[in-house]
PDB file of N, CA and C in Angstrom:
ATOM      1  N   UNK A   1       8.264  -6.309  -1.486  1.00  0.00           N
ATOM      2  CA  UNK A   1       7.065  -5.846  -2.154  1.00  0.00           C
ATOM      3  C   UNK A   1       6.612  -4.551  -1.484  1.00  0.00           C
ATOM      4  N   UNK A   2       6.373  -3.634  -2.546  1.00  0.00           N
ATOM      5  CA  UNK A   2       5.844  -2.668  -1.837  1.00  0.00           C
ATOM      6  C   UNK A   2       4.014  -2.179  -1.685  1.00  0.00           C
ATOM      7  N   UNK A   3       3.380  -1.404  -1.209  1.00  0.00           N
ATOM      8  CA  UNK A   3       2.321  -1.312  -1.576  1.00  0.00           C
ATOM      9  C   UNK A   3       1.578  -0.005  -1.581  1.00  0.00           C
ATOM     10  N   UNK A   4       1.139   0.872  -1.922  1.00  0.00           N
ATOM     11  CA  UNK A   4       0.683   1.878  -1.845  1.00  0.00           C
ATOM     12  C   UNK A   4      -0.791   1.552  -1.184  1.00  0.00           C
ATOM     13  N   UNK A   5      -0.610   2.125   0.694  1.00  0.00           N
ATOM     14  CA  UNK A   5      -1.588   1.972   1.282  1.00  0.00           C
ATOM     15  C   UNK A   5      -2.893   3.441   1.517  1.00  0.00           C
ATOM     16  N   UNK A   6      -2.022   4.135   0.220  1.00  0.00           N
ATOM     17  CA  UNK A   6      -3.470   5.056   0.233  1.00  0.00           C
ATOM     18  C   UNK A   6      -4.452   4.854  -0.969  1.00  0.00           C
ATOM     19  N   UNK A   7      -4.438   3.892  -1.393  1.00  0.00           N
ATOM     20  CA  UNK A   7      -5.756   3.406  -1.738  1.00  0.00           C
ATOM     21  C   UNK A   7      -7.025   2.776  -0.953  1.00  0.00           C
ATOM     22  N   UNK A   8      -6.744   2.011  -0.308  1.00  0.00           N
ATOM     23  CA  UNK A   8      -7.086   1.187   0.733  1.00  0.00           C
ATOM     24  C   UNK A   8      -7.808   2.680   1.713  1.00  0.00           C
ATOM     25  N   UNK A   9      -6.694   3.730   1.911  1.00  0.00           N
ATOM     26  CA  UNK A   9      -7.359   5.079   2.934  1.00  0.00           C
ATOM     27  C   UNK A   9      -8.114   5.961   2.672  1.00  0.00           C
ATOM     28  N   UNK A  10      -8.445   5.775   0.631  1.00  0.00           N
ATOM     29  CA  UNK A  10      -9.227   6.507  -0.154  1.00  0.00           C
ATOM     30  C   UNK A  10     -10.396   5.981  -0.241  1.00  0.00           C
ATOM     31  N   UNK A  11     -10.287   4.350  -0.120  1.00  0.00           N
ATOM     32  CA  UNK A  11     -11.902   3.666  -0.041  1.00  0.00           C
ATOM     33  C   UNK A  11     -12.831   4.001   0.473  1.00  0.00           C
ATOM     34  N   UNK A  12     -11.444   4.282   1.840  1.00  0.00           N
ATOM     35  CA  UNK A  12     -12.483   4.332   3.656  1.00  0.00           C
ATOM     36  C   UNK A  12     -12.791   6.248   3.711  1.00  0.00           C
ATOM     37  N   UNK A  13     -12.382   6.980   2.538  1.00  0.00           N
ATOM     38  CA  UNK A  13     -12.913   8.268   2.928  1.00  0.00           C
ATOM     39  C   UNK A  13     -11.735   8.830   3.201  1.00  0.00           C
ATOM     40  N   UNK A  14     -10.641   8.450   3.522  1.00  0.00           N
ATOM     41  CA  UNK A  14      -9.329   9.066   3.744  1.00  0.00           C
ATOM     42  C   UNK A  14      -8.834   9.347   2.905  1.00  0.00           C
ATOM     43  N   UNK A  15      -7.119   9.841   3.112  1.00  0.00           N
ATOM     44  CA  UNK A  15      -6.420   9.925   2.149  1.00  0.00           C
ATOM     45  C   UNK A  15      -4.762   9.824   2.761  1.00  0.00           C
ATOM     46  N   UNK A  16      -3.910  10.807   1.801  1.00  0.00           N
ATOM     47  CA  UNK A  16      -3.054  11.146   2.305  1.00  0.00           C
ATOM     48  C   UNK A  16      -1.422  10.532   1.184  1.00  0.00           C
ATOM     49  N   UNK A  17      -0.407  10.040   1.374  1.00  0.00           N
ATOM     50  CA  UNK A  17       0.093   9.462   0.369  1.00  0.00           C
ATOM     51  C   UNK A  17       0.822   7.965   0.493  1.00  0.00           C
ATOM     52  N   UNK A  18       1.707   8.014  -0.203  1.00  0.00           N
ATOM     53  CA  UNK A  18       2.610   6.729  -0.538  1.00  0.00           C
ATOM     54  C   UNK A  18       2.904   6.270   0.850  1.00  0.00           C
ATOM     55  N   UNK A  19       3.458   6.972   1.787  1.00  0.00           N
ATOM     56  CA  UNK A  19       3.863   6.929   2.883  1.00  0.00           C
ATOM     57  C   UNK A  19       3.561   6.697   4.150  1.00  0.00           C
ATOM     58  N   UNK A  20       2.193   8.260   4.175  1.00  0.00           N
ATOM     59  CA  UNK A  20       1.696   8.377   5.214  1.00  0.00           C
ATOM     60  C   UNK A  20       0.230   8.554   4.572  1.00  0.00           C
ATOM     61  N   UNK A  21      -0.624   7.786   5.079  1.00  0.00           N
ATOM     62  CA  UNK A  21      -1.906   7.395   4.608  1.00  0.00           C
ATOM     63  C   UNK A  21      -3.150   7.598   5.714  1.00  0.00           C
ATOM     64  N   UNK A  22      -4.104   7.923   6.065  1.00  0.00           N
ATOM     65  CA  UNK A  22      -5.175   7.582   7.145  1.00  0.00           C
ATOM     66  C   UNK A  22      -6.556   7.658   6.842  1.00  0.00           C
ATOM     67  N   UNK A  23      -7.425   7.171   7.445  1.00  0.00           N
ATOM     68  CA  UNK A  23      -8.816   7.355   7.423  1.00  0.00           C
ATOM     69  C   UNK A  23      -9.654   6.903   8.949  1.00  0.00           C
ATOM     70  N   UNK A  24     -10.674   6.873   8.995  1.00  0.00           N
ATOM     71  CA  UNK A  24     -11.841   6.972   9.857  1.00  0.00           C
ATOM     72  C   UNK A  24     -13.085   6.232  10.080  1.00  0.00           C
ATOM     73  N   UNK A  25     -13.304   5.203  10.389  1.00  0.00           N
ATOM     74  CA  UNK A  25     -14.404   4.686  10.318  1.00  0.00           C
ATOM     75  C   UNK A  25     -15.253   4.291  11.732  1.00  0.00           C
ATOM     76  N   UNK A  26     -16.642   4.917  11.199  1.00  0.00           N
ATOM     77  CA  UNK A  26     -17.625   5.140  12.730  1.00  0.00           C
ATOM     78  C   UNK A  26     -18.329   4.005  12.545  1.00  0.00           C
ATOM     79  N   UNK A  27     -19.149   3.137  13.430  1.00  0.00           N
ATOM     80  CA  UNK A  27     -20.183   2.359  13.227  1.00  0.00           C
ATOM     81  C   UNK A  27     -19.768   0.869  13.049  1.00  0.00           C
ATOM     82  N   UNK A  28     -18.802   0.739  13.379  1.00  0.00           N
ATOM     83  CA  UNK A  28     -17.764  -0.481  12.609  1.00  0.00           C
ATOM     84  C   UNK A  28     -17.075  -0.896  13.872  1.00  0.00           C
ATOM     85  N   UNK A  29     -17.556  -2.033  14.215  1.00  0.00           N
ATOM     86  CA  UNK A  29     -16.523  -3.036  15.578  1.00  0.00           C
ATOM     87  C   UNK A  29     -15.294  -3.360  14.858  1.00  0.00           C
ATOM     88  N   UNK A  30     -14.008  -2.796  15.561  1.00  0.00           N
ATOM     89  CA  UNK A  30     -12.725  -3.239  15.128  1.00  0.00           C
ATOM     90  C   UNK A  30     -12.735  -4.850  14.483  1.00  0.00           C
ATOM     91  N   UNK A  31     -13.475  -5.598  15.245  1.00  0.00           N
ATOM     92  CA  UNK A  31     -13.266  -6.731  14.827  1.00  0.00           C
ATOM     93  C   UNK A  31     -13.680  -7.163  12.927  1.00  0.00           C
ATOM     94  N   UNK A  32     -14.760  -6.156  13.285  1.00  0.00           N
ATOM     95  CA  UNK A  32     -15.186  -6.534  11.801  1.00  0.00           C
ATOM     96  C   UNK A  32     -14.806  -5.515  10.337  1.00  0.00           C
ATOM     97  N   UNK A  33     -14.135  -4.470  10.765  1.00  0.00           N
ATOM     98  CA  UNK A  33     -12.823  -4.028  10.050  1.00  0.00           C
ATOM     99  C   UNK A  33     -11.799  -4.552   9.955  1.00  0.00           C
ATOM    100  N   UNK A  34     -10.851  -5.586  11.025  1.00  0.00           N
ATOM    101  CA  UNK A  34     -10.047  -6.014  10.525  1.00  0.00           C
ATOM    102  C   UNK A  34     -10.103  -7.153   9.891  1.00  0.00           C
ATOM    103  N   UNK A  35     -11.179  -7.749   9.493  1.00  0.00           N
ATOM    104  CA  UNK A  35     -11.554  -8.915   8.694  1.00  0.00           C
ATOM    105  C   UNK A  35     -12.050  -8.405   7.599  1.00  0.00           C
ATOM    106  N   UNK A  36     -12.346  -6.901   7.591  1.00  0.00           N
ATOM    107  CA  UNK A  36     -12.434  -6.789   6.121  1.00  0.00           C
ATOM    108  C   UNK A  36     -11.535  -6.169   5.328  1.00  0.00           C
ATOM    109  N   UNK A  37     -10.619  -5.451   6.198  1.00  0.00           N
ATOM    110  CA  UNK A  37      -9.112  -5.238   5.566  1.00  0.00           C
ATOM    111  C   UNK A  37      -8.417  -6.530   5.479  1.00  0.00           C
ATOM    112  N   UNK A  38      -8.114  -7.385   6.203  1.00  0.00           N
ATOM    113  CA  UNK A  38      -7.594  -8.451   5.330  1.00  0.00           C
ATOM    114  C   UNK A  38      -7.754  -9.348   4.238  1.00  0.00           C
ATOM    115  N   UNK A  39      -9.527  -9.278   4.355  1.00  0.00           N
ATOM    116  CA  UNK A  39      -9.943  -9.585   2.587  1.00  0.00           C
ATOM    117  C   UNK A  39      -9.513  -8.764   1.837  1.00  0.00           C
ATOM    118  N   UNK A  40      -9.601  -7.403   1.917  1.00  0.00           N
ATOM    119  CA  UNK A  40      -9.239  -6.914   0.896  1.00  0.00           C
ATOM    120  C   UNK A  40      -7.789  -6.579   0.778  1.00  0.00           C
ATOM    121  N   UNK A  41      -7.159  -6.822   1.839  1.00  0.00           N
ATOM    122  CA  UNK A  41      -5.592  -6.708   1.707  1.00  0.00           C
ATOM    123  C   UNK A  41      -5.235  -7.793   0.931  1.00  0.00           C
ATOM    124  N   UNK A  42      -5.887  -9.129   1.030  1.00  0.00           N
ATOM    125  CA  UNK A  42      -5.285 -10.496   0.418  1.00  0.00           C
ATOM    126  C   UNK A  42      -5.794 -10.232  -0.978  1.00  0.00           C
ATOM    127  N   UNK A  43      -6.740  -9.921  -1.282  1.00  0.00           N
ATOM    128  CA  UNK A  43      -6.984 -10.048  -2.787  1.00  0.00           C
ATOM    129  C   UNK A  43      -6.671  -8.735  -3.543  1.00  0.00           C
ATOM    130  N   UNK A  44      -5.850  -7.244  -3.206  1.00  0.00           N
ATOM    131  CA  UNK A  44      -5.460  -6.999  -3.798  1.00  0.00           C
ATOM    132  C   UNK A  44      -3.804  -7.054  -3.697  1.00  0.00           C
ATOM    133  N   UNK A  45      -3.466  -8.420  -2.570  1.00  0.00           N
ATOM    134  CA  UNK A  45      -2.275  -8.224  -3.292  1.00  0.00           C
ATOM    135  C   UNK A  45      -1.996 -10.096  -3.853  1.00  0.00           C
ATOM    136  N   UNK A  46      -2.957 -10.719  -4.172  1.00  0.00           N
ATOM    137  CA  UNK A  46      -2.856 -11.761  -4.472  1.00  0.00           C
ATOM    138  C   UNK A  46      -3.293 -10.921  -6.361  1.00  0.00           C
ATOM    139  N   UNK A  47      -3.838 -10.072  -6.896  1.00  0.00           N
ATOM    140  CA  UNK A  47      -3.955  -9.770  -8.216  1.00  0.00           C
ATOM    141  C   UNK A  47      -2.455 -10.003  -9.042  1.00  0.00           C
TER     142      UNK A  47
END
């Protein structure tokens, strides 16, 4: 499966492409970014 992770880098204000993707987020404890990338990792690839 593949996934195009510059959507996900366009949410957060980033960009970039198919490949190579990035973004930035201030104000945000790692912890509670990576619990919200995995919600949203699971439900857009559970669609």
């Amino acid at each position: 499966m593949n996934y195009n992770l510059n959507e996900i880098a366009e949410f957060y204000g980033g960009g970039g492409h198919f490949e190579a993707s990035a973004f930035i987020v201030k104000n945000k404890s790692i912890r509670d970014l990576k619990t919200e990338l995995i919600k949203d990792l699971e439900s857009r690839l559970l669609r």
